[in-house]
PDB file of N, CA and C in Angstrom:
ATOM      1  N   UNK A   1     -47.384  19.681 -47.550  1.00  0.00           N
ATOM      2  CA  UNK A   1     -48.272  20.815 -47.489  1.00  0.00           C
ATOM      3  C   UNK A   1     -49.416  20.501 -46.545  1.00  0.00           C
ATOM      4  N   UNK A   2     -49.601  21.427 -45.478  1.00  0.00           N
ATOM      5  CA  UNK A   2     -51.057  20.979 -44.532  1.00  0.00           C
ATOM      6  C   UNK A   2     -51.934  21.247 -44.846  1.00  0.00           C
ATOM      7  N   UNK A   3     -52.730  20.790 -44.376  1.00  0.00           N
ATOM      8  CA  UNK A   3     -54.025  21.029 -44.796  1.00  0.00           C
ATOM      9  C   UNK A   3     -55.420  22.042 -43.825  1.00  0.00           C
ATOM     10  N   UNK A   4     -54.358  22.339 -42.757  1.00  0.00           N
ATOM     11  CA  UNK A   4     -55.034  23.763 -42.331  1.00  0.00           C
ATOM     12  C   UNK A   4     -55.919  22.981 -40.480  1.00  0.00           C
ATOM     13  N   UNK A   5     -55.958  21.358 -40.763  1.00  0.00           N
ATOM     14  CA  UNK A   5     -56.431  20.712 -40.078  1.00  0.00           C
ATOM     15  C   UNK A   5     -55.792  20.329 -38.484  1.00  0.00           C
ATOM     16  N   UNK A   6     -56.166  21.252 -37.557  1.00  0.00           N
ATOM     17  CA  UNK A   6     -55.500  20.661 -36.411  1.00  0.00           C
ATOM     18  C   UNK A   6     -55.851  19.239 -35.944  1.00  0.00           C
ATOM     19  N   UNK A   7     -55.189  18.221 -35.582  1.00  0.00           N
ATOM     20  CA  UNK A   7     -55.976  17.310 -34.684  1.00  0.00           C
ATOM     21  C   UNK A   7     -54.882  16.925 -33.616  1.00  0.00           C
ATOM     22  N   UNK A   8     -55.908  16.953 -32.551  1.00  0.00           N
ATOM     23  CA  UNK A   8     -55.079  17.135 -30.902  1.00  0.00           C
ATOM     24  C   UNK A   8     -54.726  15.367 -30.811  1.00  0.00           C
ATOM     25  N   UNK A   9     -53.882  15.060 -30.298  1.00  0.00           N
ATOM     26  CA  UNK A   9     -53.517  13.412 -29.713  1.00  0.00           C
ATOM     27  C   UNK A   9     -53.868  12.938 -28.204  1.00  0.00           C
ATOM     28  N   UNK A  10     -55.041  13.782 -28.219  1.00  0.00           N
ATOM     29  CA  UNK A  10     -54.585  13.689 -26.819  1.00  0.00           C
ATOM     30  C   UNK A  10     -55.070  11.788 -26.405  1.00  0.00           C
ATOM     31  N   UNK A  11     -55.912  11.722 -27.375  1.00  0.00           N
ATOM     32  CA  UNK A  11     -55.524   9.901 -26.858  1.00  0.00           C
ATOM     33  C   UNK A  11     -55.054   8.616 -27.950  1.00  0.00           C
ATOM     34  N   UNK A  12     -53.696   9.762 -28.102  1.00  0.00           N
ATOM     35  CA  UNK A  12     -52.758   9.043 -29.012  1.00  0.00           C
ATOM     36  C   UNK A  12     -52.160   7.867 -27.873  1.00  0.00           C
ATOM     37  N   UNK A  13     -52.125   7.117 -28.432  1.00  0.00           N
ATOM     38  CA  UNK A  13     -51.535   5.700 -28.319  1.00  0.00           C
ATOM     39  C   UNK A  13     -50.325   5.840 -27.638  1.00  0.00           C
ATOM     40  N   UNK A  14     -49.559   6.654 -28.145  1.00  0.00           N
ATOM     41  CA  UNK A  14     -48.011   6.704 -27.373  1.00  0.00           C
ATOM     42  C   UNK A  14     -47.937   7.290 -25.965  1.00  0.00           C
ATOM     43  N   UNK A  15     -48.879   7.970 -25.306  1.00  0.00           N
ATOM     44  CA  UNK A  15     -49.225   8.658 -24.303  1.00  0.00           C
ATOM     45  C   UNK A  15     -49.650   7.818 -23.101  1.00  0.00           C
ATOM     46  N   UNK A  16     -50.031   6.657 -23.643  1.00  0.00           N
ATOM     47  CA  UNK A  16     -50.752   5.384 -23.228  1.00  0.00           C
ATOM     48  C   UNK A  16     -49.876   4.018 -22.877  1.00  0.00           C
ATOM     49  N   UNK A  17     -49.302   3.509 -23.393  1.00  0.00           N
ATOM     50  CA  UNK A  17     -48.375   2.507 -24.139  1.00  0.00           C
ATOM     51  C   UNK A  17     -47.808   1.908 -23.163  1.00  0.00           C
ATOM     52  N   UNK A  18     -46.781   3.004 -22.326  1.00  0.00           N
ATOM     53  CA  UNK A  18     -45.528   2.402 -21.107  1.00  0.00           C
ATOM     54  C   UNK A  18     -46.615   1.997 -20.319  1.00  0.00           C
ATOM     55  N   UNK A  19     -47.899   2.801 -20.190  1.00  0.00           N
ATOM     56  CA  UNK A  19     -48.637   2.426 -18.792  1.00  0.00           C
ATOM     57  C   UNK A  19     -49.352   0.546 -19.181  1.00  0.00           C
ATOM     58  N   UNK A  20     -49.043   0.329 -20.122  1.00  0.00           N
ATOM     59  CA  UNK A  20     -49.752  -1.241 -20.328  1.00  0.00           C
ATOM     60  C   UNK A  20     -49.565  -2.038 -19.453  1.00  0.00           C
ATOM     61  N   UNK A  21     -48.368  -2.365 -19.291  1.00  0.00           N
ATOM     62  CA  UNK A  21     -47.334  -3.367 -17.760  1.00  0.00           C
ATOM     63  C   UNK A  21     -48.098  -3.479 -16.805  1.00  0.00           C
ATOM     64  N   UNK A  22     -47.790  -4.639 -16.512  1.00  0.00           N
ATOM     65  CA  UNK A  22     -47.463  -5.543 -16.448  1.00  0.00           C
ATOM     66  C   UNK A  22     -48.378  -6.573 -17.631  1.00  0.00           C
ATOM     67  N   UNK A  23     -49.140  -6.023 -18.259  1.00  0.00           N
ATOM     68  CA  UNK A  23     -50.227  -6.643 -19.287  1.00  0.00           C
ATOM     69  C   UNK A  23     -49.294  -6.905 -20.480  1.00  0.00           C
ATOM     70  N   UNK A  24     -49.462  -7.994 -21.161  1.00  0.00           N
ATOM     71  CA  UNK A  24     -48.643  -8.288 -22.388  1.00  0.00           C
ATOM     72  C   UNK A  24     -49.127  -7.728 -23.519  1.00  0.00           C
ATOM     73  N   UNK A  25     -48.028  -7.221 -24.111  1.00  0.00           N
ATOM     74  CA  UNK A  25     -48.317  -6.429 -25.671  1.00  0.00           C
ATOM     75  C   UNK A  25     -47.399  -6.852 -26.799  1.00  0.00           C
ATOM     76  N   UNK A  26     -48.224  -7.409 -27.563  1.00  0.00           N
ATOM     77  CA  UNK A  26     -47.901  -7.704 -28.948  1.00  0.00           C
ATOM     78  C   UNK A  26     -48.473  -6.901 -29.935  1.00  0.00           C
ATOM     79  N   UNK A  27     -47.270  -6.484 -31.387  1.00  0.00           N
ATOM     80  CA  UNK A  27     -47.294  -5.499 -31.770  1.00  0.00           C
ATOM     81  C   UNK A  27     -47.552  -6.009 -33.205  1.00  0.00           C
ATOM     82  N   UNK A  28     -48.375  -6.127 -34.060  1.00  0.00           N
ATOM     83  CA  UNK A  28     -48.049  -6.839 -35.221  1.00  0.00           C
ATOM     84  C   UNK A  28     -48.055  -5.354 -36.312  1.00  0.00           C
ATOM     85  N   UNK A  29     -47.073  -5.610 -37.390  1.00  0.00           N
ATOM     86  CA  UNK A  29     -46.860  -4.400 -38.443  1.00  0.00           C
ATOM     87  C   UNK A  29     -46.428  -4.966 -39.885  1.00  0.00           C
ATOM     88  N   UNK A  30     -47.135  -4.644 -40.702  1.00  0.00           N
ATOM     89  CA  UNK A  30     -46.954  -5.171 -42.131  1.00  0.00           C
ATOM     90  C   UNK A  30     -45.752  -3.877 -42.475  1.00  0.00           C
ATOM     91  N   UNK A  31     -44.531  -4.526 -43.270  1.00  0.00           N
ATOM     92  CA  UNK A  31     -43.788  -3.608 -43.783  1.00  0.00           C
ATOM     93  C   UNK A  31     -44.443  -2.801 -44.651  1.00  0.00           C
ATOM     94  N   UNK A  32     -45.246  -3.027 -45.442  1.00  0.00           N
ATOM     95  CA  UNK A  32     -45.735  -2.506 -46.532  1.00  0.00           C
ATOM     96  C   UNK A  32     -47.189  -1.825 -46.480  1.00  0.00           C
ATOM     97  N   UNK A  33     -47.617  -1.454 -45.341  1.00  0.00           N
ATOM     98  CA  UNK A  33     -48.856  -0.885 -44.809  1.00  0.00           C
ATOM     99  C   UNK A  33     -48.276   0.864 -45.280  1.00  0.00           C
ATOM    100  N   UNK A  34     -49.745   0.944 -45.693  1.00  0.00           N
ATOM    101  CA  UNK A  34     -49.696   1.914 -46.687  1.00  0.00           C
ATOM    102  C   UNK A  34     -50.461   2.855 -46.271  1.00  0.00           C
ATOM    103  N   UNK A  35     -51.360   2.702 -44.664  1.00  0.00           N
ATOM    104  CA  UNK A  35     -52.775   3.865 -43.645  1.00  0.00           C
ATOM    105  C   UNK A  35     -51.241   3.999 -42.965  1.00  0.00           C
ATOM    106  N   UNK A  36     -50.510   3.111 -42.144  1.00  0.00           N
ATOM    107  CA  UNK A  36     -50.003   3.621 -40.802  1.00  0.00           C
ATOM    108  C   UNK A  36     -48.338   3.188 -41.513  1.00  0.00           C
ATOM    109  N   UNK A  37     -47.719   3.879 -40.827  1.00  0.00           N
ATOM    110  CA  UNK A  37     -46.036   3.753 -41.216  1.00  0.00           C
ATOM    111  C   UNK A  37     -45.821   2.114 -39.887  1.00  0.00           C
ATOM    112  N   UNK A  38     -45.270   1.491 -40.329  1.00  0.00           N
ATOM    113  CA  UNK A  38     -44.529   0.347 -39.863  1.00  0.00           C
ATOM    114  C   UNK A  38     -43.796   0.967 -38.508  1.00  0.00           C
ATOM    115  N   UNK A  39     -43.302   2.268 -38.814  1.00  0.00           N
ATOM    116  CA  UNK A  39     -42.513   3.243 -37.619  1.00  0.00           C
ATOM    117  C   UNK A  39     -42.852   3.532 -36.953  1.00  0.00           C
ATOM    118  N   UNK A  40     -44.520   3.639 -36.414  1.00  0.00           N
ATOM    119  CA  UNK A  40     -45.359   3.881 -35.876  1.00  0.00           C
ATOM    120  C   UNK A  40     -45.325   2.591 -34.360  1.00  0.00           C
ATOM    121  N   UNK A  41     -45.091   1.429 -35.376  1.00  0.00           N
ATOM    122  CA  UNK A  41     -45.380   0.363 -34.152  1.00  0.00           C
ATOM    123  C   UNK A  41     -43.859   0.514 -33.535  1.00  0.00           C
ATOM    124  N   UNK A  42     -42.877   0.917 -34.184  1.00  0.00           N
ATOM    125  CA  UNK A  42     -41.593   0.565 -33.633  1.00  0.00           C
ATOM    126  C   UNK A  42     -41.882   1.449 -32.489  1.00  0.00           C
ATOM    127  N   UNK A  43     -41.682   2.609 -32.737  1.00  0.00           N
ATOM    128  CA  UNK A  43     -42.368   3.774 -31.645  1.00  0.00           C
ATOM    129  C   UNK A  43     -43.163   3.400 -30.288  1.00  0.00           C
ATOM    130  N   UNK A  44     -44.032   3.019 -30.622  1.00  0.00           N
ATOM    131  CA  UNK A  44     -44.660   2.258 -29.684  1.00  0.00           C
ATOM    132  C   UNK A  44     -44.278   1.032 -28.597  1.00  0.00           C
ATOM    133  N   UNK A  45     -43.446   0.455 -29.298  1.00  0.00           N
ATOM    134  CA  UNK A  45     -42.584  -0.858 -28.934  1.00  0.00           C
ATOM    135  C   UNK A  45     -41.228  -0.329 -27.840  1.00  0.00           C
ATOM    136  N   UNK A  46     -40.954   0.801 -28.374  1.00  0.00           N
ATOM    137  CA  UNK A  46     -39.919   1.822 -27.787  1.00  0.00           C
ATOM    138  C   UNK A  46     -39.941   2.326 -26.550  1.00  0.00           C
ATOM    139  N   UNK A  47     -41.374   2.209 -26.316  1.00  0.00           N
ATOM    140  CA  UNK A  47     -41.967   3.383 -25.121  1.00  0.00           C
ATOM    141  C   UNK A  47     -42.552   2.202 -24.133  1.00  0.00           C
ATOM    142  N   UNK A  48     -42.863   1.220 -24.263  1.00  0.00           N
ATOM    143  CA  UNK A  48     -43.792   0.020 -23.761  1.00  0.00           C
ATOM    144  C   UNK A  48     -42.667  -0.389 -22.917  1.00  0.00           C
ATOM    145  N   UNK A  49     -43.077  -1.167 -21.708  1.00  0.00           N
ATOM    146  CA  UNK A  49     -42.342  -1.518 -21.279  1.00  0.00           C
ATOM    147  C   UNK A  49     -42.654  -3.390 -21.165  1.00  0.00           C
ATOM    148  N   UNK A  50     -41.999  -3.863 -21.059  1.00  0.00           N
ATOM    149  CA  UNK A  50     -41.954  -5.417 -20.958  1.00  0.00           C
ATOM    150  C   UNK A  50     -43.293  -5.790 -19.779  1.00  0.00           C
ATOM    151  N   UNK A  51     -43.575  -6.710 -20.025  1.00  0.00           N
ATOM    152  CA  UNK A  51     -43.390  -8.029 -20.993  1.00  0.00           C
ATOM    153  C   UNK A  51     -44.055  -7.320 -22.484  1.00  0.00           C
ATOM    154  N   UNK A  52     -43.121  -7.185 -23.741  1.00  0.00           N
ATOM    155  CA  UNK A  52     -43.540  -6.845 -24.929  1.00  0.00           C
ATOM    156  C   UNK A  52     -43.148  -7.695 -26.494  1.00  0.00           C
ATOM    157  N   UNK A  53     -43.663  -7.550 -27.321  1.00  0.00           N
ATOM    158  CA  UNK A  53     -43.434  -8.246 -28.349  1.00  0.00           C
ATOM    159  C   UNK A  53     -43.761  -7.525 -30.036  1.00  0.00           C
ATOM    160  N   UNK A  54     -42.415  -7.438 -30.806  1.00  0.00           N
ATOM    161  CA  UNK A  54     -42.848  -6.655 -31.820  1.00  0.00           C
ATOM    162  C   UNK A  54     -42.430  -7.521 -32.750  1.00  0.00           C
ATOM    163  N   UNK A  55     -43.277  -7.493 -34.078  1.00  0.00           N
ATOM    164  CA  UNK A  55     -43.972  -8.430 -35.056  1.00  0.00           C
ATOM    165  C   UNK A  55     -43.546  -7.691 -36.186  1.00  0.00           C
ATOM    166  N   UNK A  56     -42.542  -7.613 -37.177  1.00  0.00           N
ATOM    167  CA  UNK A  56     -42.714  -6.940 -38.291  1.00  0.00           C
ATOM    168  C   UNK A  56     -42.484  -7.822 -39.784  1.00  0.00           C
ATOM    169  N   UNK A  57     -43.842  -7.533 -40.646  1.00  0.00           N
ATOM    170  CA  UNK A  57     -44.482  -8.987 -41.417  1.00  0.00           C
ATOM    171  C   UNK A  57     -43.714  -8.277 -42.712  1.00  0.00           C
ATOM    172  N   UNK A  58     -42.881  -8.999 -43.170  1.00  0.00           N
ATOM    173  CA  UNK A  58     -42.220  -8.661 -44.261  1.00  0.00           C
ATOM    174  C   UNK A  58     -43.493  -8.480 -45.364  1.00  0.00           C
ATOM    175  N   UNK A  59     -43.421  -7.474 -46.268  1.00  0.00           N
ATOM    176  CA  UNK A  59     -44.154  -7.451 -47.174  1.00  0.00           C
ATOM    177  C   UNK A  59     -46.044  -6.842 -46.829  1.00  0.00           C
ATOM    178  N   UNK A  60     -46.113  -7.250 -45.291  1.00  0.00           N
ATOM    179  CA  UNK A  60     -47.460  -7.302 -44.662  1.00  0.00           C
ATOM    180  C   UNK A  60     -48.246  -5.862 -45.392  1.00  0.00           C
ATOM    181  N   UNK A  61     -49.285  -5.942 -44.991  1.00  0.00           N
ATOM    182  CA  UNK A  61     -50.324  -4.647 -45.550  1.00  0.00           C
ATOM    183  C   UNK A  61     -50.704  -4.562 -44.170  1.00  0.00           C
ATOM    184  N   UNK A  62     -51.760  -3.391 -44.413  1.00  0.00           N
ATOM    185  CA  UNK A  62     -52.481  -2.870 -43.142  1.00  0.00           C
ATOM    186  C   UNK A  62     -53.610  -3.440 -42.638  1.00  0.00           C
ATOM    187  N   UNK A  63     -54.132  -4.551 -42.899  1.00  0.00           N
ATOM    188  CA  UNK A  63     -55.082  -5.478 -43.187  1.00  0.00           C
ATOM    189  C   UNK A  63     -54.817  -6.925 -43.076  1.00  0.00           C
ATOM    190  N   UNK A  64     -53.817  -7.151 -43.654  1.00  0.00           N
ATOM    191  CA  UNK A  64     -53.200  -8.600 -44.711  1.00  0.00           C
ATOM    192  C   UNK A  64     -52.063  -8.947 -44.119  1.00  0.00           C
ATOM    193  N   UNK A  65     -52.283  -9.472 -43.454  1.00  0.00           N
ATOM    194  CA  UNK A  65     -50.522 -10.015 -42.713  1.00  0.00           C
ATOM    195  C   UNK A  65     -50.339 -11.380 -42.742  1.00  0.00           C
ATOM    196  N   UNK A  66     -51.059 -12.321 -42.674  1.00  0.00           N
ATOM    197  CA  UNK A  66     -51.225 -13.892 -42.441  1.00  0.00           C
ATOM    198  C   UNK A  66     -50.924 -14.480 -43.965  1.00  0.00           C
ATOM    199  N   UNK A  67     -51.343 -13.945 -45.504  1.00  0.00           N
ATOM    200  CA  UNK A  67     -50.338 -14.383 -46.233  1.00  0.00           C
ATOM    201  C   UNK A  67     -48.670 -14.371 -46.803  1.00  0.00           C
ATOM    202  N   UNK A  68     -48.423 -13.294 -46.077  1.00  0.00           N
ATOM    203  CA  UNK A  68     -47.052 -13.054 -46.205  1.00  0.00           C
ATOM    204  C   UNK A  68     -46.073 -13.574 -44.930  1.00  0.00           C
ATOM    205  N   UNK A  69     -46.922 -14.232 -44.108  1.00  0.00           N
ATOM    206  CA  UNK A  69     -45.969 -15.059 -43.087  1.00  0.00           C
ATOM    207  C   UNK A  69     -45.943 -16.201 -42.735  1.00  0.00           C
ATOM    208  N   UNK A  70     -45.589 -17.231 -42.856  1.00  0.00           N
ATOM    209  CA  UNK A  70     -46.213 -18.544 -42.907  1.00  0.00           C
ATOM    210  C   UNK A  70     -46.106 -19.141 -41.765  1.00  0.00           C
ATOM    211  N   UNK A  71     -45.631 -18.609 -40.765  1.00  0.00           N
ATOM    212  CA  UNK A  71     -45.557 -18.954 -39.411  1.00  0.00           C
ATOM    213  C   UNK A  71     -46.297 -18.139 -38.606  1.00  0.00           C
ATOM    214  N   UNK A  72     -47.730 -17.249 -39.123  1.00  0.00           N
ATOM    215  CA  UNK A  72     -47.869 -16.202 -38.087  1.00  0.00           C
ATOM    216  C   UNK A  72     -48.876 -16.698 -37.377  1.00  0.00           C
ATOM    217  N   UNK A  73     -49.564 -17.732 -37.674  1.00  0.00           N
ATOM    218  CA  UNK A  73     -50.541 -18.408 -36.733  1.00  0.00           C
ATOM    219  C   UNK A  73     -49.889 -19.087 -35.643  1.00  0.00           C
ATOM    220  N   UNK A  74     -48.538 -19.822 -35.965  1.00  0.00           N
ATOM    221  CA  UNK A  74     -47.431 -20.246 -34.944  1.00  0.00           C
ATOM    222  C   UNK A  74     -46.606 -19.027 -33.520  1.00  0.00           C
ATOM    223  N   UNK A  75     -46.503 -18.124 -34.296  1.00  0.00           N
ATOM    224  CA  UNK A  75     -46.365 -17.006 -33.609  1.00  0.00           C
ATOM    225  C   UNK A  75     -47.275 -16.314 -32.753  1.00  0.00           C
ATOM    226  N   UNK A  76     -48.415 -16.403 -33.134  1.00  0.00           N
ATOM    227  CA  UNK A  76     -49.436 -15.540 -32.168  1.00  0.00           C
ATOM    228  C   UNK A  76     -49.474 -16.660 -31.052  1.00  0.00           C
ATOM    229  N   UNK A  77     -49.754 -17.963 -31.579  1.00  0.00           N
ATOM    230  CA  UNK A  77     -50.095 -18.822 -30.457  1.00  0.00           C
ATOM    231  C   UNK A  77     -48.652 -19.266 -29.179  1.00  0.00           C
ATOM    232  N   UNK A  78     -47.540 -18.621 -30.135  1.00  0.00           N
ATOM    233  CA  UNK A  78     -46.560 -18.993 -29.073  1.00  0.00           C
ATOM    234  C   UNK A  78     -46.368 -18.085 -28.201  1.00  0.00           C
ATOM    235  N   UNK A  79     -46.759 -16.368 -28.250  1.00  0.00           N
ATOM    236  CA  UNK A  79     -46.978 -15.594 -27.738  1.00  0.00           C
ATOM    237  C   UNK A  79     -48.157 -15.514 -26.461  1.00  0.00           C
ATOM    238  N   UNK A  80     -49.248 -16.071 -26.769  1.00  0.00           N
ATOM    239  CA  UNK A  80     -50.162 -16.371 -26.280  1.00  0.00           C
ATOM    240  C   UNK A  80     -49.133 -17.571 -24.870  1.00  0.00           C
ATOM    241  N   UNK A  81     -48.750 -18.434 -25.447  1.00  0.00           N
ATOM    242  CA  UNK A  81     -48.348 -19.306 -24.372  1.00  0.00           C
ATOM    243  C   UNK A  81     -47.825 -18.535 -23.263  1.00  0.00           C
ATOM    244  N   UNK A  82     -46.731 -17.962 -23.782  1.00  0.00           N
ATOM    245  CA  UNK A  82     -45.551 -17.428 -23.203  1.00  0.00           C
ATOM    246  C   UNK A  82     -45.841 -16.310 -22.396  1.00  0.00           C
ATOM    247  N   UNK A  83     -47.271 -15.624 -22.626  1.00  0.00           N
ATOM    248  CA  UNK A  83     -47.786 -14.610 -21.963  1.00  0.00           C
ATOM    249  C   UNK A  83     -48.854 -14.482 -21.185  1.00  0.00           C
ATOM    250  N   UNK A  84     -49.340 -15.525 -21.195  1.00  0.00           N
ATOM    251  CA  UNK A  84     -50.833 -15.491 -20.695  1.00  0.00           C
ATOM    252  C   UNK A  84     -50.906 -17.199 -19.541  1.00  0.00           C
TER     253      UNK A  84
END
């Protein structure tokens, strides 16, 4: 049911995204984020073009991702290598 509320995208994220490139993008997404759908980053990841990287934290929240992964400090920093 809506709520009567228009809101325009016009600087929605996805509009934006492919143009990142050649700049590296890493995508991090808690399965269990409960503000933004997890589908949201896939989306995004979809449209981006390389060099890209998508992150999906089993269990993660929208906030809270680093206790539910025990390698994610290993991960950012290997990303970091590999991209920068």
């Amino acid at each position: 049911r809506g709520t009567g509320i228009l809101l325009r995208d016009t600087y929605s994220s996805r509009h934006y995204v492919g143009k990142i490139a050649p700049i590296p993008l890493l995508l991090l997404h808690g399965t269990n984020d409960s503000v933004i759908p997890h589908s949201h980053s896939q989306t995004l990841y979809d449209l981006a073009q390389e060099p890209k990287r998508l992150i999906l934290v089993n269990g993660g929240q929208h906030l809270n991702l680093s206790p539910f992964e025990p390698n994610y400090q290993r991960m950012l920093v290997q990303f970091f290598r590999e991209s920068l």
